[in-house]
C-alpha atoms as a PDB file:
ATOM      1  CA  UNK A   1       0.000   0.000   0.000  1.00  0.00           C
ATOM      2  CA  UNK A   2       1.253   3.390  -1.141  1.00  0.00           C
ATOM      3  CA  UNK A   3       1.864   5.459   2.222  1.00  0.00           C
ATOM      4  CA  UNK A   4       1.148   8.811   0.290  1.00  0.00           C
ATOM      5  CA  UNK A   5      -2.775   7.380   0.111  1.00  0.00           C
ATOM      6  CA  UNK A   6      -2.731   5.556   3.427  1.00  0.00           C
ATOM      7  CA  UNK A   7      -1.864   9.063   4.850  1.00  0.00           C
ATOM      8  CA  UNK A   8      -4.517  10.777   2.598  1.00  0.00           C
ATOM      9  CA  UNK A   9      -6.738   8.338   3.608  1.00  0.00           C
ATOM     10  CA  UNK A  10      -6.034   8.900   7.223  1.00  0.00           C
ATOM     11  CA  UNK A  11      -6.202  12.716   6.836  1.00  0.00           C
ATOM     12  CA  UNK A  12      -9.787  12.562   5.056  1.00  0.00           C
ATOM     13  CA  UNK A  13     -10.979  10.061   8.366  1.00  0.00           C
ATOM     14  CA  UNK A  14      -9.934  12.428  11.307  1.00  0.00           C
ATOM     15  CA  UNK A  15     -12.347  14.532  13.220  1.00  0.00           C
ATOM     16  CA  UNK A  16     -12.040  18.142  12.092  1.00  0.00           C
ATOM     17  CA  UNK A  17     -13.882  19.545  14.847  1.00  0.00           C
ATOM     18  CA  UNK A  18     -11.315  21.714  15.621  1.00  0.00           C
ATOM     19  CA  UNK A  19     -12.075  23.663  12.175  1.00  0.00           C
ATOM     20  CA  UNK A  20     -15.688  24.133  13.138  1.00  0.00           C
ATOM     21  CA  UNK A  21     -14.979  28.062  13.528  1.00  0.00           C
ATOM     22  CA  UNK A  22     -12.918  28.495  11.040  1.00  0.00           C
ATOM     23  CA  UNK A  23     -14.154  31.341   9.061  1.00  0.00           C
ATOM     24  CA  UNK A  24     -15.542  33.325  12.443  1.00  0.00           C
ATOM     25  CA  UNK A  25     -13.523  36.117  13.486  1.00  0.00           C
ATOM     26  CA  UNK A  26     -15.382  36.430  16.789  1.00  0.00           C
ATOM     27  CA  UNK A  27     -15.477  32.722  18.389  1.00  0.00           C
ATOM     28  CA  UNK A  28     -19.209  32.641  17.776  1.00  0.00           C
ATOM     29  CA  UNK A  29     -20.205  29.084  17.082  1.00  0.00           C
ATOM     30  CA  UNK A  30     -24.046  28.630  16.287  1.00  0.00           C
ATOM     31  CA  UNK A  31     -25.698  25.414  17.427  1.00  0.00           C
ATOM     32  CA  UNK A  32     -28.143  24.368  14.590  1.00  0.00           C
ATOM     33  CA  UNK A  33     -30.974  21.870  16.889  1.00  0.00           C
ATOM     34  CA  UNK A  34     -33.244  20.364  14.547  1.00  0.00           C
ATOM     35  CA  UNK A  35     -34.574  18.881  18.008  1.00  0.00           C
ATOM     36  CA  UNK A  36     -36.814  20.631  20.704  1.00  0.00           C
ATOM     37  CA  UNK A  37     -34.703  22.456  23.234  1.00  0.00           C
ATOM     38  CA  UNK A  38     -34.632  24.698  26.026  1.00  0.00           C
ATOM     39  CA  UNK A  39     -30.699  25.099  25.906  1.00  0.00           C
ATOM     40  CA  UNK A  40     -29.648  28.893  24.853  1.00  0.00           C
ATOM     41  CA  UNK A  41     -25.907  27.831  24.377  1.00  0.00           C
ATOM     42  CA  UNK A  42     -24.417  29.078  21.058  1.00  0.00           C
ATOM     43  CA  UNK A  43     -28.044  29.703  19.978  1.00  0.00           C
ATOM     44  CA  UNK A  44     -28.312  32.056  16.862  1.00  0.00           C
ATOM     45  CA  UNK A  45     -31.733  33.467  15.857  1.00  0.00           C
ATOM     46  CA  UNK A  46     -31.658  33.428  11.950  1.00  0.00           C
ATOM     47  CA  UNK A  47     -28.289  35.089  11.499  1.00  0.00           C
ATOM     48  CA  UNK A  48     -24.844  34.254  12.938  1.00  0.00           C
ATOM     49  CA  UNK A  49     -25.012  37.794  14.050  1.00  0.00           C
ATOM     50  CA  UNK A  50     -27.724  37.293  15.879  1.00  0.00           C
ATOM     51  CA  UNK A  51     -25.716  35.479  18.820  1.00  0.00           C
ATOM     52  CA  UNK A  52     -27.053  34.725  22.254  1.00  0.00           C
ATOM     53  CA  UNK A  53     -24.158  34.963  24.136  1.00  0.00           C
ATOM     54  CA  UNK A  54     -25.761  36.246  27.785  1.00  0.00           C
ATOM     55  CA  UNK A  55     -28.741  36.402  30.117  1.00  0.00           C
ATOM     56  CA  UNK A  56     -29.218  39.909  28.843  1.00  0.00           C
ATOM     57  CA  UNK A  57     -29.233  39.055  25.111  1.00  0.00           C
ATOM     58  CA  UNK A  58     -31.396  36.253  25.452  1.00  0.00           C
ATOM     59  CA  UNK A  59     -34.308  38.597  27.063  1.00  0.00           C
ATOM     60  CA  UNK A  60     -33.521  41.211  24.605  1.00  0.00           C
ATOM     61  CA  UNK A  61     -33.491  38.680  21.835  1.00  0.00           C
ATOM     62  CA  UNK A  62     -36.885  37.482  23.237  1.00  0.00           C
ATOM     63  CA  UNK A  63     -38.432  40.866  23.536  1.00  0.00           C
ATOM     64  CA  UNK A  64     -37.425  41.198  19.833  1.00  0.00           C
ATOM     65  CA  UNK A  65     -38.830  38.468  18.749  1.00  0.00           C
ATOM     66  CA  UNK A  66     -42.187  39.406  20.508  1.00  0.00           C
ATOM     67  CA  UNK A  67     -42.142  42.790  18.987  1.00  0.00           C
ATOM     68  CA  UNK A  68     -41.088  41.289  14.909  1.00  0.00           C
ATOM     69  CA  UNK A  69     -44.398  38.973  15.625  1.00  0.00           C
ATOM     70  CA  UNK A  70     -47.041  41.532  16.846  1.00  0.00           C
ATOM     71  CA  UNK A  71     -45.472  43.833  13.832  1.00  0.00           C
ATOM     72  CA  UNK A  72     -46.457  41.248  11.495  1.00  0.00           C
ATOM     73  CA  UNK A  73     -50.053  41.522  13.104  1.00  0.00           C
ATOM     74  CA  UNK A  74     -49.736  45.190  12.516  1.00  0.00           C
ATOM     75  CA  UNK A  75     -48.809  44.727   8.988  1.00  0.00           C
ATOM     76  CA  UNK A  76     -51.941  42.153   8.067  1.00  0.00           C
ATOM     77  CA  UNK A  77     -54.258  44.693   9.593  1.00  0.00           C
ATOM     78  CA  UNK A  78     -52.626  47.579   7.948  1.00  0.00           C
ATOM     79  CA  UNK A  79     -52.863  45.783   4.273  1.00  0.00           C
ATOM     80  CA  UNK A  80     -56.981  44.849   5.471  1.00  0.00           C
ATOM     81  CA  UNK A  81     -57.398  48.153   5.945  1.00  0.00           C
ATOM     82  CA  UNK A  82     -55.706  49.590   2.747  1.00  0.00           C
ATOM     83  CA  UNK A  83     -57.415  46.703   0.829  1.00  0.00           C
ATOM     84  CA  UNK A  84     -61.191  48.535   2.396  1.00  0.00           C
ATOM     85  CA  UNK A  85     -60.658  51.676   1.659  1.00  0.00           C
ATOM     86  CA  UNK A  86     -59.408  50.647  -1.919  1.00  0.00           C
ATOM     87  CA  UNK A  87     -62.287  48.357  -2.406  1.00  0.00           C
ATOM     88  CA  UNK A  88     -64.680  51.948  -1.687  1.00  0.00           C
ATOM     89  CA  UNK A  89     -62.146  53.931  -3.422  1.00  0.00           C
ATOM     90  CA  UNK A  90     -62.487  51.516  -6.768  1.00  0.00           C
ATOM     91  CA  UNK A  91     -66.736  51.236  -5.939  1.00  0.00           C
ATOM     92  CA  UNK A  92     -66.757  55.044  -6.292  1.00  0.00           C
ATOM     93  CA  UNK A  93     -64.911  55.575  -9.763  1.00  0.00           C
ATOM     94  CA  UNK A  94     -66.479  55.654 -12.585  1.00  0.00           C
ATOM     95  CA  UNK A  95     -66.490  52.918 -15.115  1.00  0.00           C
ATOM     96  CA  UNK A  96     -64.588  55.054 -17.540  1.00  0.00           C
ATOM     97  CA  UNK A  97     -63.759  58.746 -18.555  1.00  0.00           C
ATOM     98  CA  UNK A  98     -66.464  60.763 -17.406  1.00  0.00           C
ATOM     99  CA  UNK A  99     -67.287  63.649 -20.022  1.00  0.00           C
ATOM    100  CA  UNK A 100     -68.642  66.835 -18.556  1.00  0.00           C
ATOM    101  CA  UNK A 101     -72.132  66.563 -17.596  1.00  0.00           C
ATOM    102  CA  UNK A 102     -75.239  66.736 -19.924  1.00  0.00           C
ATOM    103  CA  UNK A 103     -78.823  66.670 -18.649  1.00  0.00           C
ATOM    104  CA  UNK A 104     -81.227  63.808 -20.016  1.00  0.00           C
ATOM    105  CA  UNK A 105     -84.239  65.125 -20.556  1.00  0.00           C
ATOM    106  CA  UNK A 106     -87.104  62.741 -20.903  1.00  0.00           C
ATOM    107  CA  UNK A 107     -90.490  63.551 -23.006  1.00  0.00           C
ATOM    108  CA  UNK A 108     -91.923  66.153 -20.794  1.00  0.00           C
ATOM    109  CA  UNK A 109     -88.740  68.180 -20.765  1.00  0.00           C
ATOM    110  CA  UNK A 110     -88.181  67.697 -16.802  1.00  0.00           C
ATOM    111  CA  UNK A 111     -84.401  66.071 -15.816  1.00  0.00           C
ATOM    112  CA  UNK A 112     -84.293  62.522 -15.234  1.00  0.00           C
ATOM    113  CA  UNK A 113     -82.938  60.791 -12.687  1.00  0.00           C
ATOM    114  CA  UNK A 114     -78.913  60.479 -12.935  1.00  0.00           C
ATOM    115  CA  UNK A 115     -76.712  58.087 -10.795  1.00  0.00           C
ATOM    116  CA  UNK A 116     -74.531  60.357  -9.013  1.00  0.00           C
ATOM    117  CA  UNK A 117     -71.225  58.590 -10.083  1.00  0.00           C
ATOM    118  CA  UNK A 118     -71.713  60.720 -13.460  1.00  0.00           C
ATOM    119  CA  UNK A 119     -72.516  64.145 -11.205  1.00  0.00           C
ATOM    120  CA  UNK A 120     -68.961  63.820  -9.764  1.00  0.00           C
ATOM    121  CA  UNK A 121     -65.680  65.558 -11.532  1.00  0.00           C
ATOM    122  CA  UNK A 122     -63.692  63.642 -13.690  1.00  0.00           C
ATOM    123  CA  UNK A 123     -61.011  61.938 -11.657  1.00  0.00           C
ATOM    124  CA  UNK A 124     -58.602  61.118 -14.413  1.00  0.00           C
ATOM    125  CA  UNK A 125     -58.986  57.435 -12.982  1.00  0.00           C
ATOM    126  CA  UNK A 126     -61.121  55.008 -14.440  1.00  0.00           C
ATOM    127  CA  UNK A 127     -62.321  51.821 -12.353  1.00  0.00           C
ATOM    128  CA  UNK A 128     -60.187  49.524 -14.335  1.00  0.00           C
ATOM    129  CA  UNK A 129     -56.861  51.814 -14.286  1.00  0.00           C
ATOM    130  CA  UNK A 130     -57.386  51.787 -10.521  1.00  0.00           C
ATOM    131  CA  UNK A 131     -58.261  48.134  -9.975  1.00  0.00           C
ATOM    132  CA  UNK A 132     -54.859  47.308 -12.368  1.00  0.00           C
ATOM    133  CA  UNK A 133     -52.528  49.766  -9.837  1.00  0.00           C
ATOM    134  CA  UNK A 134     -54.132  48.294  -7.107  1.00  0.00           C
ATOM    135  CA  UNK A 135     -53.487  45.200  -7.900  1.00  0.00           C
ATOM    136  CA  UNK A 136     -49.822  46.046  -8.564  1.00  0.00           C
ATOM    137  CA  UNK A 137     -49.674  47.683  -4.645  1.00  0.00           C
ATOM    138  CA  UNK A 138     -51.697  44.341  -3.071  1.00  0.00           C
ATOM    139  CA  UNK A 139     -49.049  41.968  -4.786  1.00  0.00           C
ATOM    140  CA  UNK A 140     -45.714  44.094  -3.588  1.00  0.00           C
ATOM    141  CA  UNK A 141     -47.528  44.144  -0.479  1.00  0.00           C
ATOM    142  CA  UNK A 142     -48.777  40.346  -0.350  1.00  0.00           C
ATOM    143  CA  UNK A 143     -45.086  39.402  -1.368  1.00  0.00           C
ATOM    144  CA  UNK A 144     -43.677  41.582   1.667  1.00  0.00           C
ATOM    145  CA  UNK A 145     -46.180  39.821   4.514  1.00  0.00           C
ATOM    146  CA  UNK A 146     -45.234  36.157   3.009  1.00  0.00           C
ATOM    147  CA  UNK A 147     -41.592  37.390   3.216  1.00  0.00           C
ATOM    148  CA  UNK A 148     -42.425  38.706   6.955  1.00  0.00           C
ATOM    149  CA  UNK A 149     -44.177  35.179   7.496  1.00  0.00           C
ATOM    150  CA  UNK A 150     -40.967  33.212   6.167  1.00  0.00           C
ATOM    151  CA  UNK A 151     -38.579  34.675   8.473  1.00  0.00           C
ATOM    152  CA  UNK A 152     -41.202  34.428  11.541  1.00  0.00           C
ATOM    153  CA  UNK A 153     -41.404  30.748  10.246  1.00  0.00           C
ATOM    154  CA  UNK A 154     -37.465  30.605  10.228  1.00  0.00           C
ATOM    155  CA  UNK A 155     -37.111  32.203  13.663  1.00  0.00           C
ATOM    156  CA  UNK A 156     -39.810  29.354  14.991  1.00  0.00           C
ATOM    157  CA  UNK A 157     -37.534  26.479  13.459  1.00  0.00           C
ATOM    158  CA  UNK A 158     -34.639  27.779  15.916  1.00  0.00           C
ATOM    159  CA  UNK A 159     -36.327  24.479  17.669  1.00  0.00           C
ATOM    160  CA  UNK A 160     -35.767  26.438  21.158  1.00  0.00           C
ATOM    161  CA  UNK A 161     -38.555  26.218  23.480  1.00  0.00           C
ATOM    162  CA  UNK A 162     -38.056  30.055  24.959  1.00  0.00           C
ATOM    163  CA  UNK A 163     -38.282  31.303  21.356  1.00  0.00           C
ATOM    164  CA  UNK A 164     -40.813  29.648  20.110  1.00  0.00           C
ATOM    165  CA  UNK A 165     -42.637  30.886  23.155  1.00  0.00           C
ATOM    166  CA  UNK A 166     -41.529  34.486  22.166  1.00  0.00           C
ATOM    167  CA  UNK A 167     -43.155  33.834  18.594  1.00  0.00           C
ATOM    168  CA  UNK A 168     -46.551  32.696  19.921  1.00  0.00           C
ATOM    169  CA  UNK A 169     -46.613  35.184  22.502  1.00  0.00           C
ATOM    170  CA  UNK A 170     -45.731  38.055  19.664  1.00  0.00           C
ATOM    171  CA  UNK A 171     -48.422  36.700  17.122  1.00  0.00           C
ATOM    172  CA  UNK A 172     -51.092  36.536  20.513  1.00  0.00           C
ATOM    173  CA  UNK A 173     -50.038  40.105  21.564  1.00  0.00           C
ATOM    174  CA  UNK A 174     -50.770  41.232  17.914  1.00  0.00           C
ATOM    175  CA  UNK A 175     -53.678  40.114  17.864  1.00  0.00           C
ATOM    176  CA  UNK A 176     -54.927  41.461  20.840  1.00  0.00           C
ATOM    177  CA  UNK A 177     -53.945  44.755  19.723  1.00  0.00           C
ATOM    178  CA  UNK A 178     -53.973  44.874  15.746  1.00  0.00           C
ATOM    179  CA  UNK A 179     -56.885  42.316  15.285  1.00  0.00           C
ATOM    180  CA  UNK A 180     -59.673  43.740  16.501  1.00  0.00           C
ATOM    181  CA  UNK A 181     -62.039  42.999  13.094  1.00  0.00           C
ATOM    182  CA  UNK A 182     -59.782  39.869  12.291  1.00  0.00           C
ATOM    183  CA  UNK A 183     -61.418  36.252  12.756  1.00  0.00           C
ATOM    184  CA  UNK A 184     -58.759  34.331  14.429  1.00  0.00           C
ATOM    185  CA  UNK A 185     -58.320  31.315  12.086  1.00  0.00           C
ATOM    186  CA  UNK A 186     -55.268  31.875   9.677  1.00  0.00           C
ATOM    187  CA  UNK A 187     -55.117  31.670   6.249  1.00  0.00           C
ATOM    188  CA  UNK A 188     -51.231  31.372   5.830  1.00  0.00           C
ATOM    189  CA  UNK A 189     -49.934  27.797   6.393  1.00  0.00           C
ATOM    190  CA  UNK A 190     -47.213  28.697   7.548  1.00  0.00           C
ATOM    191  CA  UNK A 191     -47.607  31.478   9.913  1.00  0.00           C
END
């Protein structure tokens, strides 16, 4: 046996735990549990920079995580609400250009009856202009909560028991204060 590929061989077998933080200028090693735990040691919230290295920056990393979850409430009710007042905004535009207003006059000369859609100014913004920008805004805004949702989802699958407390507490908190007109079942799998 050649000892150039017994040593090779050798070298490819040994435990290179000692390299594990190679790369990390800082000695911060995150712990990646794909099982439940309550242990905080080397735990890292999404990014390596987000380290949990004391007592201190686990509550503060808590408290964060409350706060990123009710925000996410606040954003769902905030896009509910902008989708109502566009859905009155769109109701109230007219189907298309509005010329300037002429009377109908029926056989005994007296005015008829006119919806008063066409009694309103020209707004320069026809129903279906409106519903196509809106629709533009909603998907920017539905790809931005599913973004929001992803990370909340990637912040749950930290597998630790104290955050995933933080999360549930967060999204109840939210609720409580953001989701007044909101029926509580979810329509987002995933958060």
């Amino acid at each position: 046996m050649d000892h150039s590929s017994h040593d090779h061989h050798h070298h490819m077998m040994m435990d290179h735990s000692d390299h594990s933080g190679h790369g990390d200028m800082g000695g911060n090693q995150c712990s990646m549990n794909m099982l439940f735990t309550w242990d905080t040691t080397n735990l890292c919230i999404v990014f390596r920079q987000w380290h949990i290295s004391s007592n201190l920056s686990l509550v503060a990393s808590l408290v964060a995580v409350v706060l990123i979850c009710a925000g996410y409430e606040a954003l769902r009710e905030g896009i509910r609400r902008y989708e109502a007042a566009l859905a009155k905004r769109v109701e109230t535009a007219p189907l298309s250009q509005s010329r300037p207003y002429e009377p109908h006059y029926s056989d005994d000369e007296s005015v008829a009856e006119t919806p008063l859609s066409l009694l309103a100014p020209p707004t320069g913004q026809t129903r279906t202009r409106l519903t196509q920008r809106a629709h533009v805004t909603k998907a920017v805004l539905y790809g931005i909560q599913n973004f929001y949702a992803f990370m909340i989802m990637l912040i749950f699958m930290t597998y630790n028991g104290w955050v995933m407390l933080a999360v549930s507490f967060g999204a109840g908190l939210g609720y409580l204060v953001f989701g007044g007109s909101t029926a509580v079942t979810k329509e987002t799998a995933c958060h």
